[in-house]
PDB file of N, CA and C in Angstrom:
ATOM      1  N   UNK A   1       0.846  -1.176   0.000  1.00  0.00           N
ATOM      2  CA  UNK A   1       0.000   0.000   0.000  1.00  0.00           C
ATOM      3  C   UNK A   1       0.891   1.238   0.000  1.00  0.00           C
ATOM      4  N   UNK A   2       0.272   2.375  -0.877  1.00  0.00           N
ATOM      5  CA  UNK A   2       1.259   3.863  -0.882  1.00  0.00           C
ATOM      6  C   UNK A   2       1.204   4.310   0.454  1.00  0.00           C
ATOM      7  N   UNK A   3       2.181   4.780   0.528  1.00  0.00           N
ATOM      8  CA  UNK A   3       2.208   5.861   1.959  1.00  0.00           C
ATOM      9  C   UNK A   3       1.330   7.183   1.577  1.00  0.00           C
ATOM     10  N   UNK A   4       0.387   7.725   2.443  1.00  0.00           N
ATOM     11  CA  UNK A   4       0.151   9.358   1.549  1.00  0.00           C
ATOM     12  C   UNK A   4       0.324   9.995   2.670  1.00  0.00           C
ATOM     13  N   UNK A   5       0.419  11.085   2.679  1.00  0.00           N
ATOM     14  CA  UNK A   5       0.740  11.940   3.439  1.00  0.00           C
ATOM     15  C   UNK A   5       0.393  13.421   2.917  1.00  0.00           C
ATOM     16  N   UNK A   6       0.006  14.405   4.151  1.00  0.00           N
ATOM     17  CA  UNK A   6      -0.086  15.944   3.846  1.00  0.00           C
ATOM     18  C   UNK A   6       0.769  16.540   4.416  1.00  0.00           C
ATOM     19  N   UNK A   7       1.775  17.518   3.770  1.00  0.00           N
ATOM     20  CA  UNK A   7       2.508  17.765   3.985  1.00  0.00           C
ATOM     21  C   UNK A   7       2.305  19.330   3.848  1.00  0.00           C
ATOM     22  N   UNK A   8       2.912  20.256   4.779  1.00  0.00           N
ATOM     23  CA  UNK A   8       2.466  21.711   4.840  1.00  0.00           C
ATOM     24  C   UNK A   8       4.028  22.400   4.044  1.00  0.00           C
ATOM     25  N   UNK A   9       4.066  23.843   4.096  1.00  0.00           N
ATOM     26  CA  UNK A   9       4.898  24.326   3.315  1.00  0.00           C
ATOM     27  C   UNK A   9       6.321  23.893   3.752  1.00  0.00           C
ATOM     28  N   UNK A  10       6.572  23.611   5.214  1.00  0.00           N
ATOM     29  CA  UNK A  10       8.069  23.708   4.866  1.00  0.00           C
ATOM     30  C   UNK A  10       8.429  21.856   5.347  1.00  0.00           C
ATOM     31  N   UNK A  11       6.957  21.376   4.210  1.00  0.00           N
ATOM     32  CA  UNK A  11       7.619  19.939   3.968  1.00  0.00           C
ATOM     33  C   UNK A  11       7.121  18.701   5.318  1.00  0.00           C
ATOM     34  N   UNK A  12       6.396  19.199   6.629  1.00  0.00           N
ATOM     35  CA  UNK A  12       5.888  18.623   7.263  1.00  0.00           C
ATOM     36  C   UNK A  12       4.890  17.930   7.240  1.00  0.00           C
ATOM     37  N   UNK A  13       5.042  16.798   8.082  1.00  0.00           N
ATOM     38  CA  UNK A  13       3.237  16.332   7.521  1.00  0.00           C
ATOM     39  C   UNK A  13       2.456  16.270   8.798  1.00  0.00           C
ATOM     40  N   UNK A  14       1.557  15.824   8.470  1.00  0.00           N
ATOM     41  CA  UNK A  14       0.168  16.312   9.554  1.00  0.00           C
ATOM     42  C   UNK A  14      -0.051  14.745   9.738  1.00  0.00           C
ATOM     43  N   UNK A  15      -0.475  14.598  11.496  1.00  0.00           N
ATOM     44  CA  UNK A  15      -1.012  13.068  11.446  1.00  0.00           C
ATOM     45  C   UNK A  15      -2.600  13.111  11.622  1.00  0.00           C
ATOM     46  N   UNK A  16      -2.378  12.104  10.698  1.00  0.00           N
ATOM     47  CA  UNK A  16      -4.100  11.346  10.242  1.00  0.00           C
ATOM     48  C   UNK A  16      -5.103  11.596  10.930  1.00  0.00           C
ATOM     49  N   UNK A  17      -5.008  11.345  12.694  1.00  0.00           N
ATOM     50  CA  UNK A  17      -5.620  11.455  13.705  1.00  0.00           C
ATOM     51  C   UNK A  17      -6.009  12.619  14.337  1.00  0.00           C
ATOM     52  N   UNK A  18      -4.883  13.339  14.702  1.00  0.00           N
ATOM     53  CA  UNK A  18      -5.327  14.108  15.569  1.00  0.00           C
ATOM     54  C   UNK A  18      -4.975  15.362  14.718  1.00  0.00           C
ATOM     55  N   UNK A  19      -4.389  15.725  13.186  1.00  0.00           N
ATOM     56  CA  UNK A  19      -3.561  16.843  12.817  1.00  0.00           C
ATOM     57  C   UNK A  19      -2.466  17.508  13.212  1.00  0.00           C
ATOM     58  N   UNK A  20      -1.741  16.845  14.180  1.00  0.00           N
ATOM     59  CA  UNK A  20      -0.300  17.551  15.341  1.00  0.00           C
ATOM     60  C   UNK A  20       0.969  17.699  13.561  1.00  0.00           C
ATOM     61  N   UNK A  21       1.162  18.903  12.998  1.00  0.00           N
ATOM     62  CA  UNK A  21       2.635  18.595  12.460  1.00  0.00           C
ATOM     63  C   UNK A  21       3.280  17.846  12.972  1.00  0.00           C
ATOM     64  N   UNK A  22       4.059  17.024  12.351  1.00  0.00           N
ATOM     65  CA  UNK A  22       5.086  16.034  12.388  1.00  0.00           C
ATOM     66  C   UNK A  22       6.262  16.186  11.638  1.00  0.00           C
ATOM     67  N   UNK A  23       7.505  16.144  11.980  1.00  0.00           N
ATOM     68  CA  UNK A  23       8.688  15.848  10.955  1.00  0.00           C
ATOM     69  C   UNK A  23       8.773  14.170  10.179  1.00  0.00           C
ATOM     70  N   UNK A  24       9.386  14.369   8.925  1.00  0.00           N
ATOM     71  CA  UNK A  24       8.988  13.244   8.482  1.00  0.00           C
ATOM     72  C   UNK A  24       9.843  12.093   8.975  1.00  0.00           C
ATOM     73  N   UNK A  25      11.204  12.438   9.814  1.00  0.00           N
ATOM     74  CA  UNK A  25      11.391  11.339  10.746  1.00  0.00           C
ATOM     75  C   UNK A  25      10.684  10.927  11.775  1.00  0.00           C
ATOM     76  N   UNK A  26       9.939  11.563  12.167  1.00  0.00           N
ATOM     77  CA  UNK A  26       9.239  11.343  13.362  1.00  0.00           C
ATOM     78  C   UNK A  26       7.540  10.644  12.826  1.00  0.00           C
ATOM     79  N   UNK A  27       7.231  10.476  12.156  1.00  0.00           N
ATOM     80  CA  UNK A  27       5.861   9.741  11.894  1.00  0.00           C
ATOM     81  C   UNK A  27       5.877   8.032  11.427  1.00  0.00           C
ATOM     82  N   UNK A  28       4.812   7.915  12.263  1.00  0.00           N
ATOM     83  CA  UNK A  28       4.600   6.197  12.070  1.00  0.00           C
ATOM     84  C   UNK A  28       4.002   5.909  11.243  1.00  0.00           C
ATOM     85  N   UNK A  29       3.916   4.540  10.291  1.00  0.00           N
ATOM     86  CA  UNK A  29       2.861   4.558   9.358  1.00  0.00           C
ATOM     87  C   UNK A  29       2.188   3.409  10.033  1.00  0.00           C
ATOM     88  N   UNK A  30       0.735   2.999   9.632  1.00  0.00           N
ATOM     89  CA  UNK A  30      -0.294   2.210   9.618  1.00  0.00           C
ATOM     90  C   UNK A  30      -1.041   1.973   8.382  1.00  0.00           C
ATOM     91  N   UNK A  31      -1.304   0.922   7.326  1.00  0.00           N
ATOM     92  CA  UNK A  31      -2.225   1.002   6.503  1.00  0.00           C
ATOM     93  C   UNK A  31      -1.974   2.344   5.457  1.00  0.00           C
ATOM     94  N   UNK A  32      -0.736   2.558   5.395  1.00  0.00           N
ATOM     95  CA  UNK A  32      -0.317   3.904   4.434  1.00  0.00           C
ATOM     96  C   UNK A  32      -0.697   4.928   4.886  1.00  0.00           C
ATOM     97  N   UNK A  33      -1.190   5.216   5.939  1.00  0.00           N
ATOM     98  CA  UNK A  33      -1.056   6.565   6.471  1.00  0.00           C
ATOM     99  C   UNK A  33      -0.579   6.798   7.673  1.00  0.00           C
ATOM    100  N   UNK A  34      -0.149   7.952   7.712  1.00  0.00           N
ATOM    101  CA  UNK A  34       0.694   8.623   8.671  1.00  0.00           C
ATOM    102  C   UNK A  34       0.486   9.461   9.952  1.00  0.00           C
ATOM    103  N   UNK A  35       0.672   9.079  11.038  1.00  0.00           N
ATOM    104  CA  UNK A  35       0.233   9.022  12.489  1.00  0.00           C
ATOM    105  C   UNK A  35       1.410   9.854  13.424  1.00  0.00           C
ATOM    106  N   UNK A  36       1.476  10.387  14.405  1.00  0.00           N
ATOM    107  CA  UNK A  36       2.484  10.722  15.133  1.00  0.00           C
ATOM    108  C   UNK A  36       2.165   9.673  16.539  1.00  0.00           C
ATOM    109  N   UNK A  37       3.204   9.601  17.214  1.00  0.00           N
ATOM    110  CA  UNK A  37       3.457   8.834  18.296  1.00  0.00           C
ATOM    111  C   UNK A  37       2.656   8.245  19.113  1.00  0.00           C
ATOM    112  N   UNK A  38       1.753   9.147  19.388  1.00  0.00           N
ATOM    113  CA  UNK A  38       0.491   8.976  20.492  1.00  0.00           C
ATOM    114  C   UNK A  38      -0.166   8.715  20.018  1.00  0.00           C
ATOM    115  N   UNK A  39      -0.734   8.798  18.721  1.00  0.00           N
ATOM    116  CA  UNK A  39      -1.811   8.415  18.315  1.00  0.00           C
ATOM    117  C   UNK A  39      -1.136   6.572  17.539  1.00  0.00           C
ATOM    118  N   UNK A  40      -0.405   6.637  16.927  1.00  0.00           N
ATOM    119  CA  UNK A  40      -0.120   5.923  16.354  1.00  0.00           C
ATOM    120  C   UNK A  40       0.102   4.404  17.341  1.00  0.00           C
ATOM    121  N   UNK A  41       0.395   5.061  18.789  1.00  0.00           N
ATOM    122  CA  UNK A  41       0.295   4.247  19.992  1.00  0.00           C
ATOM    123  C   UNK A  41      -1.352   3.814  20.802  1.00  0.00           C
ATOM    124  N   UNK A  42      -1.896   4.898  20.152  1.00  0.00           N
ATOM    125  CA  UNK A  42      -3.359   4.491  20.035  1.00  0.00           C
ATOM    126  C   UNK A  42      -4.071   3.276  19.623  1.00  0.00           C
ATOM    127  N   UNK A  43      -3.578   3.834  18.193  1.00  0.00           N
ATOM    128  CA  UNK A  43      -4.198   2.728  17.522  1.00  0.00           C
ATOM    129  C   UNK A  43      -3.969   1.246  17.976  1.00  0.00           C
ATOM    130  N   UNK A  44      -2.457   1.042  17.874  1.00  0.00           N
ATOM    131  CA  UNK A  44      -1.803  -0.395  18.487  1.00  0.00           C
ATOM    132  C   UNK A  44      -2.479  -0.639  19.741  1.00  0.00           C
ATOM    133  N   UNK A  45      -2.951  -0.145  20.612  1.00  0.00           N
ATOM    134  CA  UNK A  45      -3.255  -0.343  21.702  1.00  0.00           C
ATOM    135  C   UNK A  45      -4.432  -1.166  21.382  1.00  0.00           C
ATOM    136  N   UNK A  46      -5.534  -0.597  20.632  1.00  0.00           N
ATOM    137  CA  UNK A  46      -6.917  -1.041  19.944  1.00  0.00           C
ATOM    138  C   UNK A  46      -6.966  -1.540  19.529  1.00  0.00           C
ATOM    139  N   UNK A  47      -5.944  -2.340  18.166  1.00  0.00           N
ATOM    140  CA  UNK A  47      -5.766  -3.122  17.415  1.00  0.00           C
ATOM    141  C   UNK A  47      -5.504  -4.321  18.359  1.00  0.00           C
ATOM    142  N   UNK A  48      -4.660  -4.452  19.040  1.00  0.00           N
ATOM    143  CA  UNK A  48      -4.072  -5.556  20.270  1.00  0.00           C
ATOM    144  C   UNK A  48      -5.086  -6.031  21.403  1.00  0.00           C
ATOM    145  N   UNK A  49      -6.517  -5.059  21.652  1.00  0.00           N
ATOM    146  CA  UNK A  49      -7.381  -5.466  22.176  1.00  0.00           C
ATOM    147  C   UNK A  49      -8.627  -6.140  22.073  1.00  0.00           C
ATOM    148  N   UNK A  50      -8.427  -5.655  20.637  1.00  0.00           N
ATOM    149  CA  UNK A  50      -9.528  -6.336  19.169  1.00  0.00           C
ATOM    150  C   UNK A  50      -9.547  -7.496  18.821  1.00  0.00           C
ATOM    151  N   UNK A  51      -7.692  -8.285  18.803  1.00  0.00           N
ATOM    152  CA  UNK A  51      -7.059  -9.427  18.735  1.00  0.00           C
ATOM    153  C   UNK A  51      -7.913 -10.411  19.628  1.00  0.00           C
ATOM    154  N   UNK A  52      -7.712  -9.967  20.983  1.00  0.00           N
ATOM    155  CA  UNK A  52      -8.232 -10.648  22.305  1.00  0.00           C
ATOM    156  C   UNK A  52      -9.403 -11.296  22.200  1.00  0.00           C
ATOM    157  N   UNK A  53     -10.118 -10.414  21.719  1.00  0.00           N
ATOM    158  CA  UNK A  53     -11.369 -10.391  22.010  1.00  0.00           C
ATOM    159  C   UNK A  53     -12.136 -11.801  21.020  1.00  0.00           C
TER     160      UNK A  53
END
């Protein structure tokens, strides 16, 4: 799957979730899109409880 990403003028991107700018070292991907930390720790959290169930 492509990665996509929005990226603002000086090249940052925005995560999926919550909109926080991100540097593009700093973003996680999921399913081709792009998350910052907390959220991206979100998701895993949900995904891993979903498993359980």
């Amino acid at each position: 799957m492509k990665n996509t990403e929005w990226k603002d003028k000086n090249n940052n991107i925005r995560c999926e979730s919550c909109g926080k700018t991100i540097t593009d070292n700093k973003i996680f991907w999921e399913h081709g899109l792009g998350y910052c930390k907390k959220c991206y720790d979100d998701i895993q959290k949900y995904n891993s409880g979903k498993r359980k169930s």
